[in-house]
Protein backbone atom coordinates (compact mmCIF):
# COMPACT_ATOMS: atom_id res chain seq x y z
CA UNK A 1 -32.49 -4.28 -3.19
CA UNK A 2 -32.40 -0.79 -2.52
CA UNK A 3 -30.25 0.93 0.19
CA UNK A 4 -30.05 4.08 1.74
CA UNK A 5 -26.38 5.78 2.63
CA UNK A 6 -25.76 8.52 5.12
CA UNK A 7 -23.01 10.35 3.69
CA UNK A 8 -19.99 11.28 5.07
CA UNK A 9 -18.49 15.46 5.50
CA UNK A 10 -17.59 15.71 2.10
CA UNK A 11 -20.90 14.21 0.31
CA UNK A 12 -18.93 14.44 -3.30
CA UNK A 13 -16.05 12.09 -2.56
CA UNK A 14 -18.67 9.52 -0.64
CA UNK A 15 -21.09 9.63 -3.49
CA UNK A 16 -18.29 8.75 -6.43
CA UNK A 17 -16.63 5.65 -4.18
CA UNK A 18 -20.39 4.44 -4.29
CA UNK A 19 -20.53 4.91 -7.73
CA UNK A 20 -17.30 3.37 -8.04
CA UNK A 21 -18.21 0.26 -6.60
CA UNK A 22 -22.61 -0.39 -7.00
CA UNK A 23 -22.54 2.05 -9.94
CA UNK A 24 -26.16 4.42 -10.44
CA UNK A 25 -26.28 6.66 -7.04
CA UNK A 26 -28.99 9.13 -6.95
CA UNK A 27 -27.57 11.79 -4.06
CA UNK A 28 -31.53 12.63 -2.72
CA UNK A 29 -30.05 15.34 -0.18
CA UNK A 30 -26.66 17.07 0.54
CA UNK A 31 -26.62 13.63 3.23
CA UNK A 32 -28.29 10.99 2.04
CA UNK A 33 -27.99 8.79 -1.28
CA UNK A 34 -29.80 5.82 -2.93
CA UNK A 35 -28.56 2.78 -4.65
CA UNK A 36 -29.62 -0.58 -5.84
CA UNK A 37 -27.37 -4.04 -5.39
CA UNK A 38 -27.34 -7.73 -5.73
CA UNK A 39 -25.55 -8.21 -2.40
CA UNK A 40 -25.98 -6.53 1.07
CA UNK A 41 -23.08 -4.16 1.10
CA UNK A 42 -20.83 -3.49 4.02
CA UNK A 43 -20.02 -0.57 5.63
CA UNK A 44 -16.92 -1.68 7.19
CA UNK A 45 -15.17 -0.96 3.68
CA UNK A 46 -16.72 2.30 3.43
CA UNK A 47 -14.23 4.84 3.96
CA UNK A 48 -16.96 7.69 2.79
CA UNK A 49 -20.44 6.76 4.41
CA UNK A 50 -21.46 7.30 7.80
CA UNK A 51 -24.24 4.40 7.81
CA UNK A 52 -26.17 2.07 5.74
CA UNK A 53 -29.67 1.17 5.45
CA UNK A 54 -32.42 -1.43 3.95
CA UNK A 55 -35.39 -0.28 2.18
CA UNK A 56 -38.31 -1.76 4.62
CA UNK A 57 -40.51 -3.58 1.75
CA UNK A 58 -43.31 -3.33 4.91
CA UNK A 59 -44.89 -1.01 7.38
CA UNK A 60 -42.39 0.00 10.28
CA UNK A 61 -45.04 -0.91 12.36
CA UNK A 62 -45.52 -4.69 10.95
CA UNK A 63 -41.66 -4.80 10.64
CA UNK A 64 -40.87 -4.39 14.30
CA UNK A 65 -43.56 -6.82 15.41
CA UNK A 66 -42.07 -9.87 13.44
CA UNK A 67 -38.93 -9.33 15.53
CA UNK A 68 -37.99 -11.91 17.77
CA UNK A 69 -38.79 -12.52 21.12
CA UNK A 70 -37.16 -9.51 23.79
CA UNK A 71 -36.78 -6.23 24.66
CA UNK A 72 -36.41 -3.92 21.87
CA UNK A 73 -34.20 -0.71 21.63
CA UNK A 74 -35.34 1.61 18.68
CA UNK A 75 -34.04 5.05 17.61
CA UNK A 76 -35.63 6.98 14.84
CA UNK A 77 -33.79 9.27 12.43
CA UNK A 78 -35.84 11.70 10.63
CA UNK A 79 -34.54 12.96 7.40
CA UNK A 80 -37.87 13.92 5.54
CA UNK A 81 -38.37 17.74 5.17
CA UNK A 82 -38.67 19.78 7.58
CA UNK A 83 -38.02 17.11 10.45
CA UNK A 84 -36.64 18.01 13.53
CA UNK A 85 -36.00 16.53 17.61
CA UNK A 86 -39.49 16.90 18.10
CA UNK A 87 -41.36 14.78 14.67
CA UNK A 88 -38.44 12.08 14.79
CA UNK A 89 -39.29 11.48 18.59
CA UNK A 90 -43.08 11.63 18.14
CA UNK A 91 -42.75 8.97 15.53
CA UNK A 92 -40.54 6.99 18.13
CA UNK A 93 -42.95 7.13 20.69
CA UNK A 94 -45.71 6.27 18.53
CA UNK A 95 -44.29 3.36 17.58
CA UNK A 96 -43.48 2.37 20.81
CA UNK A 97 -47.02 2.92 22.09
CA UNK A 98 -47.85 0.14 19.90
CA UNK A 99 -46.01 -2.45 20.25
CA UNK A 100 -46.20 -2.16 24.10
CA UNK A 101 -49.92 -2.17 23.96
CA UNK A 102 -49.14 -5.48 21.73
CA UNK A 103 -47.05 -6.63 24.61
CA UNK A 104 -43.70 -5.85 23.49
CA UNK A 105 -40.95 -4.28 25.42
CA UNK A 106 -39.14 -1.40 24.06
CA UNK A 107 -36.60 1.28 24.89
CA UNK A 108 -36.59 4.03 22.75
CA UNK A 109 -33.17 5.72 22.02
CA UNK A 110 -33.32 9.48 22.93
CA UNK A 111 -33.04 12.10 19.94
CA UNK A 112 -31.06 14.98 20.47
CA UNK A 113 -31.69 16.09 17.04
CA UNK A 114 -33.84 14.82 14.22
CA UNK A 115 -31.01 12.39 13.57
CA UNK A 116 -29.58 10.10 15.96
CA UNK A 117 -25.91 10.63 15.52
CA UNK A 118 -23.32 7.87 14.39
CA UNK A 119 -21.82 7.68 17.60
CA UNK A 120 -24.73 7.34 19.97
CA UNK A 121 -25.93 4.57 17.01
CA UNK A 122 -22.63 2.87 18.13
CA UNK A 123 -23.21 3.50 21.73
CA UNK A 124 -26.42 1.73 21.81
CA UNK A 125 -26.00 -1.03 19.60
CA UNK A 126 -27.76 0.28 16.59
CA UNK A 127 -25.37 -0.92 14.12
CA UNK A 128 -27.57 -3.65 12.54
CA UNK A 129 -25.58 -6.78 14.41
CA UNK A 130 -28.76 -7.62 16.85
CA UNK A 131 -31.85 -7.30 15.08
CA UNK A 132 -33.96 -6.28 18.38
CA UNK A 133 -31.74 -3.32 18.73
CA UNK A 134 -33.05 -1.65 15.27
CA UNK A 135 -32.15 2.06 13.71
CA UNK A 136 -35.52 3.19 11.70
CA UNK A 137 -34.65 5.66 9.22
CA UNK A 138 -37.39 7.82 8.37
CA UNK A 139 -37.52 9.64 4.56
CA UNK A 140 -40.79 11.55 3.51
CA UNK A 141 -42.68 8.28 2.93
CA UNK A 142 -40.09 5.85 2.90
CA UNK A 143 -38.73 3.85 5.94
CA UNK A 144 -35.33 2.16 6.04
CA UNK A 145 -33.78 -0.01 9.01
CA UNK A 146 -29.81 0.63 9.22
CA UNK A 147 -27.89 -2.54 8.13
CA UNK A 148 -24.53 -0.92 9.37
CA UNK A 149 -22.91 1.97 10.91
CA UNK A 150 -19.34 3.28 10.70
CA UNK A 151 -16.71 2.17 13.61
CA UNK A 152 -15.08 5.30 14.78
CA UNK A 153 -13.09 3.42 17.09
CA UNK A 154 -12.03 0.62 14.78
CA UNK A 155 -10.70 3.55 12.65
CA UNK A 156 -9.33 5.27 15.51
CA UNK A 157 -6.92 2.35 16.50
CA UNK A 158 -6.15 1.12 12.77
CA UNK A 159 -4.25 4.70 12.68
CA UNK A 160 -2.95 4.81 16.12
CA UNK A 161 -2.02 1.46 17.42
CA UNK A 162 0.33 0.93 14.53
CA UNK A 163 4.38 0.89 16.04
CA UNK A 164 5.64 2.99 13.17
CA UNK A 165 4.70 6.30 12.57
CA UNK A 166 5.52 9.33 11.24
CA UNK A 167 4.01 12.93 11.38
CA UNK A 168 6.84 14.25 9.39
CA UNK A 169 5.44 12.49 6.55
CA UNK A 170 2.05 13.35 7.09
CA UNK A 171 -0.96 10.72 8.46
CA UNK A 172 -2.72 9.43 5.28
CA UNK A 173 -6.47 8.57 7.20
CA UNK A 174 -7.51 4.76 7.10
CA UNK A 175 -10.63 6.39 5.46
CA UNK A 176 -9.01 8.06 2.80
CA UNK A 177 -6.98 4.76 1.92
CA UNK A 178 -10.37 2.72 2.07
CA UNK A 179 -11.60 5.35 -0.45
CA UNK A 180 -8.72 5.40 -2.77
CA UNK A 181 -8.89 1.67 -3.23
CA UNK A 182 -12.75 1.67 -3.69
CA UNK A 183 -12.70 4.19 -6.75
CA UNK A 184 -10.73 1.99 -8.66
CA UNK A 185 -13.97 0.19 -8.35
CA UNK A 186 -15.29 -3.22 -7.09
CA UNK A 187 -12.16 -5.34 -7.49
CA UNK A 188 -12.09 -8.96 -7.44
CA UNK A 189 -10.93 -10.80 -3.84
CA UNK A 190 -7.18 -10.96 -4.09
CA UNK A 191 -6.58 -8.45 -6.30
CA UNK A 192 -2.78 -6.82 -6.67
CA UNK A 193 -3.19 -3.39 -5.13
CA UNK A 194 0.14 -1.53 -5.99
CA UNK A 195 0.98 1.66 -3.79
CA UNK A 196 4.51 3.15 -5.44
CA UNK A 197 4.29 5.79 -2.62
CA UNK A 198 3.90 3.66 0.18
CA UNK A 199 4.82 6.09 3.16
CA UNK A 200 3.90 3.59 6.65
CA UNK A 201 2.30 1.41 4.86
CA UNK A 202 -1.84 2.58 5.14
CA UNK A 203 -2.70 2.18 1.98
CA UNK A 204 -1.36 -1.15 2.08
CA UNK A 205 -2.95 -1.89 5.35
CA UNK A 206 -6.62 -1.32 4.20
CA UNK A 207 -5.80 -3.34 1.03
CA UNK A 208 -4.75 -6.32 3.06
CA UNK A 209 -8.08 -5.89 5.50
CA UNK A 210 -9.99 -6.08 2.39
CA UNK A 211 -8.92 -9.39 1.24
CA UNK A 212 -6.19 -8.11 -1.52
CA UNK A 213 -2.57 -8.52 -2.32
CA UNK A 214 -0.61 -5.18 -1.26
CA UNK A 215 2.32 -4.25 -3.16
CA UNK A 216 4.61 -0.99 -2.28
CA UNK A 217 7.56 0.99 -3.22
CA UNK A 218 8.94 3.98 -1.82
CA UNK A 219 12.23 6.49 -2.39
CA UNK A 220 12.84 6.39 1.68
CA UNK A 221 14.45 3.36 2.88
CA UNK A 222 12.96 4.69 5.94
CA UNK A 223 9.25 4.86 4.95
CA UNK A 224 9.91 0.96 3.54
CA UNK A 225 11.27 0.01 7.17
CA UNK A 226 8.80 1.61 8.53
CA UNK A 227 5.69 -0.30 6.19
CA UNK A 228 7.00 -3.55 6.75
CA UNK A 229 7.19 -3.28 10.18
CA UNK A 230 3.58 -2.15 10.49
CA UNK A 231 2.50 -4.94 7.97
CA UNK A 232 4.20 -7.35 10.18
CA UNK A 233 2.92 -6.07 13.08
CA UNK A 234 -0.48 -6.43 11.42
CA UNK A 235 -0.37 -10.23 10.38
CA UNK A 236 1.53 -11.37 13.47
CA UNK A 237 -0.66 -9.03 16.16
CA UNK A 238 -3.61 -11.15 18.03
CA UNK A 239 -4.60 -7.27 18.82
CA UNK A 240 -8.14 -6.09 17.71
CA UNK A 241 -7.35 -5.58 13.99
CA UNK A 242 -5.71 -9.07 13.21
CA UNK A 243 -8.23 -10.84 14.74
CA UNK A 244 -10.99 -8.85 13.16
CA UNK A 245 -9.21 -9.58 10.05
CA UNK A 246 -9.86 -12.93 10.38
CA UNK A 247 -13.20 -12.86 10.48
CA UNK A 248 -13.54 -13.33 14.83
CA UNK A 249 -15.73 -10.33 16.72
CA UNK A 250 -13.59 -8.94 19.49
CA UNK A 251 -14.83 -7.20 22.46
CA UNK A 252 -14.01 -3.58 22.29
CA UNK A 253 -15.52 -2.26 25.60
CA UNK A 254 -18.80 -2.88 25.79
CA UNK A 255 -19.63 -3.48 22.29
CA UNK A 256 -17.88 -5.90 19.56
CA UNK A 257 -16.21 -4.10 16.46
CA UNK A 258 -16.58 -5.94 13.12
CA UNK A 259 -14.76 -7.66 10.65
CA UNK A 260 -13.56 -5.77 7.42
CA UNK A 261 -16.44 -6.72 4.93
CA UNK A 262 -13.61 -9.23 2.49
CA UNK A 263 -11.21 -10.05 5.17
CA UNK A 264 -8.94 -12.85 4.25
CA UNK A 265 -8.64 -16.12 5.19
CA UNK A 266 -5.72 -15.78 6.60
CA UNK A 267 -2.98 -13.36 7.50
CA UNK A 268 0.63 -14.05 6.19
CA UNK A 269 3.43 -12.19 5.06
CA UNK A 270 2.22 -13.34 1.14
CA UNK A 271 0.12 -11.09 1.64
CA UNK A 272 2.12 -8.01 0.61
CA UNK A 273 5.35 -7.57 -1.09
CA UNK A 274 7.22 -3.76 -0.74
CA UNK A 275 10.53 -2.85 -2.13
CA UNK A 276 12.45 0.46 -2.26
CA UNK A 277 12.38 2.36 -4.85
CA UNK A 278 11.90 5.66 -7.07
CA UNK A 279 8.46 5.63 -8.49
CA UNK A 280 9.91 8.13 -11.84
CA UNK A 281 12.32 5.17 -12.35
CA UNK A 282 11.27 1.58 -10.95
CA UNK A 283 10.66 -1.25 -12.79
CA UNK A 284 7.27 -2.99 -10.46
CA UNK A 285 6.35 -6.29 -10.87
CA UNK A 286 3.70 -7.71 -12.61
CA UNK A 287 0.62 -7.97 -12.52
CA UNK A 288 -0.34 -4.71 -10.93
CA UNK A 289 -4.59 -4.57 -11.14
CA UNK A 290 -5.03 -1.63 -9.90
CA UNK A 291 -2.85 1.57 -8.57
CA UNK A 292 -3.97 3.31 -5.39
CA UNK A 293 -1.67 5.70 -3.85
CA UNK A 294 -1.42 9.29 -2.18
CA UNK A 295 1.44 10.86 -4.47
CA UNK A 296 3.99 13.48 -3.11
CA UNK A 297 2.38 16.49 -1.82
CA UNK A 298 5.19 18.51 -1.16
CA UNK A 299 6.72 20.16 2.41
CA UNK A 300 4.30 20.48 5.07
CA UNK A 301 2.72 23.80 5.45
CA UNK A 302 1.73 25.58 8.28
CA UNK A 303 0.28 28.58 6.69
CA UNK A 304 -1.19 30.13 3.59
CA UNK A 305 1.85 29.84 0.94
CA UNK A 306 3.04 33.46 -0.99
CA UNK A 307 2.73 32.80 -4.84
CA UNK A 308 6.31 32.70 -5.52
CA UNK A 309 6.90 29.63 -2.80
CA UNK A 310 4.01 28.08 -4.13
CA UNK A 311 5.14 28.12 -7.57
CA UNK A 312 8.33 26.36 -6.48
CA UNK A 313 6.24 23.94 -4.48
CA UNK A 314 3.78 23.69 -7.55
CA UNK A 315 7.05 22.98 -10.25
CA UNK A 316 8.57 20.26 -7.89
CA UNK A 317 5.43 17.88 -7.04
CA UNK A 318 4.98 18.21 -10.68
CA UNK A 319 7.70 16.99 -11.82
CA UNK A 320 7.64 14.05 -9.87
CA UNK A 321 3.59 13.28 -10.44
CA UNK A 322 4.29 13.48 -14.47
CA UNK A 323 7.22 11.57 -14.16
CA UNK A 324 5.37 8.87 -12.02
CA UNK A 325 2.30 8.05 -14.08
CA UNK A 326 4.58 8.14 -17.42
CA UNK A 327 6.58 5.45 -15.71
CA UNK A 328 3.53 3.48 -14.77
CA UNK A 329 1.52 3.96 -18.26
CA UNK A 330 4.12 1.62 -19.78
CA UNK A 331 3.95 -0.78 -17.03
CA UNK A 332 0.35 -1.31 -16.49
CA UNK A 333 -2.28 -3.44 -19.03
CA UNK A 334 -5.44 -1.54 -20.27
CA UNK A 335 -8.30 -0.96 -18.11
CA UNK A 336 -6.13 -1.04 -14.84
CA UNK A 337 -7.73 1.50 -12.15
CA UNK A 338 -5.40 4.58 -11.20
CA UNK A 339 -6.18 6.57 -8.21
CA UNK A 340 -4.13 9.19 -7.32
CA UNK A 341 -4.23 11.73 -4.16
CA UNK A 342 -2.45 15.09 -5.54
CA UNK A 343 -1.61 18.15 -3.63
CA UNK A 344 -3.80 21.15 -3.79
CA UNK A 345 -2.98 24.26 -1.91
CA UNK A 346 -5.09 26.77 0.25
CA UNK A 347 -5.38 30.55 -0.54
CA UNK A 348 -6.09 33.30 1.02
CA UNK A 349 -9.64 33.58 -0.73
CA UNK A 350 -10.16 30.13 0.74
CA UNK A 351 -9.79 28.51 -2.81
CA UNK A 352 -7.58 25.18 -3.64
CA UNK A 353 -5.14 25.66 -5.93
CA UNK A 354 -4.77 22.31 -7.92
CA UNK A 355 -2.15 20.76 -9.90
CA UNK A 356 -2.33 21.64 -13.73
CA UNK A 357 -1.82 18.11 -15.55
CA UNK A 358 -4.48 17.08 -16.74
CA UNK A 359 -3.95 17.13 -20.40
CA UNK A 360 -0.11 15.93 -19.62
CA UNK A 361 -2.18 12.94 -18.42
CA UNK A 362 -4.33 12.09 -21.38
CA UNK A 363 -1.31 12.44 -23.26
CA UNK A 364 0.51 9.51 -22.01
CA UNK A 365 -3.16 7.27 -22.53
CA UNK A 366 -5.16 7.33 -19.65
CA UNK A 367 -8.70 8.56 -19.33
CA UNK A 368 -9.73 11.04 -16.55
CA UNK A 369 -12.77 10.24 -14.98
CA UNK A 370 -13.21 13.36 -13.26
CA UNK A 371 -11.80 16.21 -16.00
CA UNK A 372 -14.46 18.25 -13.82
CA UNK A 373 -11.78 18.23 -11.32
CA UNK A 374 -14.92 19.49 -8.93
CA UNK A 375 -16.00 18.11 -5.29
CA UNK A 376 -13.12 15.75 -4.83
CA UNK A 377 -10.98 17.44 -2.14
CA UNK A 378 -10.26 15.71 0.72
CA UNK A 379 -9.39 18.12 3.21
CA UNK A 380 -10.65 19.62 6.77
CA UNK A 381 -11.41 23.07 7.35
CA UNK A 382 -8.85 25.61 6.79
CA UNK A 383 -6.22 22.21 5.48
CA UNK A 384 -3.24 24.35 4.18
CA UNK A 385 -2.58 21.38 1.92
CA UNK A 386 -5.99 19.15 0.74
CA UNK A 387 -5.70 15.72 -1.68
CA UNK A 388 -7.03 16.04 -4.95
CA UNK A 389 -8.39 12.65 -5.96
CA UNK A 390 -7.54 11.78 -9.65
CA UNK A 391 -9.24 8.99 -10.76
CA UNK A 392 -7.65 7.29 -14.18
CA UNK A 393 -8.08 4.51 -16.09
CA UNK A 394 -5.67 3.50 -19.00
CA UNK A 395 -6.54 3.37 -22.45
């Protein structure tokens, strides 16, 4: 089947964790992407894409009038060249016209722009869960209906309802964790994720929400108190996110939020293991499938650093990155998946300035999957420090 994905702000990053998981992505605009799969994918795992959508194998027309029995809420997005407000909402209306003359009733979704935007999707129930409220997506000549749309909110309270936190530390997104573990590609259910910089425990969370085994280790007794209180929270909680976990809808105002797309069974504390300990040094226990962590990325910065500082900076996260993987290399089986965020520092010509290790990397026996080192920053406008995402693979 083919699908359609609305990408995320940083297209690059959201087009490689597709590629990491369905494999062939053809990126069709700077927003949109195509890819074929076996199995409907979901977007609650999708750290990168903003929605997802069916090819309609049919007329919109003929597809909308073999819905079910009700009123029908559509919203059109228009992404074909040269759309606009005004070509997305006369194809809108024209449908409508239809179908009422065929003695349907419908509600059409306002357009503000040629695209209807993720959150007024959300808002109206456009998210693929009720199949008479339906999101047409409209490219050149081919229609799509959206099969999912991100849940801003579910994000929202996966980073902020969680009793231990730290700002100190810096707030790895729930996004960015979900993306980490999906380059290391489609992993089987149960998987061992290992995270040797655990921090509060994120990466671990989204690993456990996606049906795996989290492992972590970290240098700060502190950051290891603080994960296994927020994984305990997690598997004990009957909040929003344990419940979702296990696979129950729960009411989140006025719509219901969704279930991570391989949520486990069940929700115990064998679910993750974490331990404290130096990740140049420690000796992790097997088996590890796959490594997905955000590595040390030096002091917070509040402003553009001067060269000499940055040097400094540049030397220490060095030393402890190299030091890291040449730990793991002996540690970890061929093939496993290595993902690692790295620090990369603003300047004052609004470049990054990235780690140089590259070939210290290939010389310890992994393979770099993106030696282009291009388009996979993670980082908002103006970020003094952005995440370089390495992704490795040993030999």
């Amino acid at each position: 089947m083919k699908y359609l994905a609305v990408l995320g702000r940083q297209p690059e990053i959201s087009v490689a964790e597709l590629e990491a998981l369905f494999g062939e992505v053809k990126q069709i605009t700077g927003k949109l992407a195509v890819f074929r799969a076996d199995k409907k994918p979901e977007i609650d795992r999708l750290g990168g894409s903003l929605k997802l959508a069916e090819l309609i194998e049919v007329k919109p027309l003929d597809y909308l009038r073999e819905l079910a029995e009700g009123k029908i809420t559509l919203g059109v997005s228009d992404f074909s060249r040269g759309a606009s407000k005004k070509t997305a909402t006369i194809e809108s209306l024209k449908l409508k016209k239809i179908l009422v003359r065929h003695g349907r009733s419908v509600r059409v979704v306002e357009n503000k722009d040629a695209v209807i935007s993720t959150a007024t999707s959300l808002h109206n129930g456009l998210s693929g869960k009720n199949e008479r409220k339906v999101e047409l997506i409209k490219v050149n000549d081919e229609w799509y209906k959206v099969i999912g749309v991100q849940d801003i909110d579910a994000y929202t309270k996966r980073d902020q309802a969680r009793p231990a936190r730290d700002a100190k530390v810096g707030m790895l997104p729930p996004k960015l964790a979900q993306i980490l573990i999906n380059l290391c590609g489609d992993l089987p259910r149960s998987a061992r994720i290992l995270d040797p910089f655990c921090g509060t425990g994120v990466v671990l969370q989204e690993a456990i929400l996606m049906g795996h085994q989290a492992y972590g280790t970290d240098i700060n007794e502190r950051m290891v108190e603080y994960s296994e209180k927020n994984l305990e929270w997690l598997v004990k909680s009957e909040s929003t996110l344990s419940r979702a976990a296990s696979g129950q809808p729960v009411a989140t105002g006025d719509r219901r939020s969704s279930s991570p797309c391989q949520a486990p069974d069940s929700l115990d504390k064998s679910t993750f293991q974490i331990s404290q300990g130096d990740a140049t040094t420690f000796q992790w226990t097997e088996p590890i499938d796959a490594v997905a962590c955000e590595g040390y990325l030096g002091r917070p910065m509040s402003a553009v650093p001067v060269e000499i500082k940055l040097k400094t900076e540049k030397q220490e996260c060095k030393a402890i990155m190299v030091g890291f993987l040449k730990n793991l290399a002996s540690q970890i089986k061929s093939g496993t998946p290595v993902v690692v965020a790295m620090p990369a520092w603003l300047r004052e010509d609004g470049s990054y300035s990235r780690l140089e290790i590259l070939d210290e990397i290939t010389d310890m026996g992994y393979n770099v999957y993106n030696k282009s080192r291009e388009g996979l920053l993670y980082h908002r406008e103006g970020q003094i420090v952005a995440r370089d995402l390495i992704i490795l693979r040993k030999d």
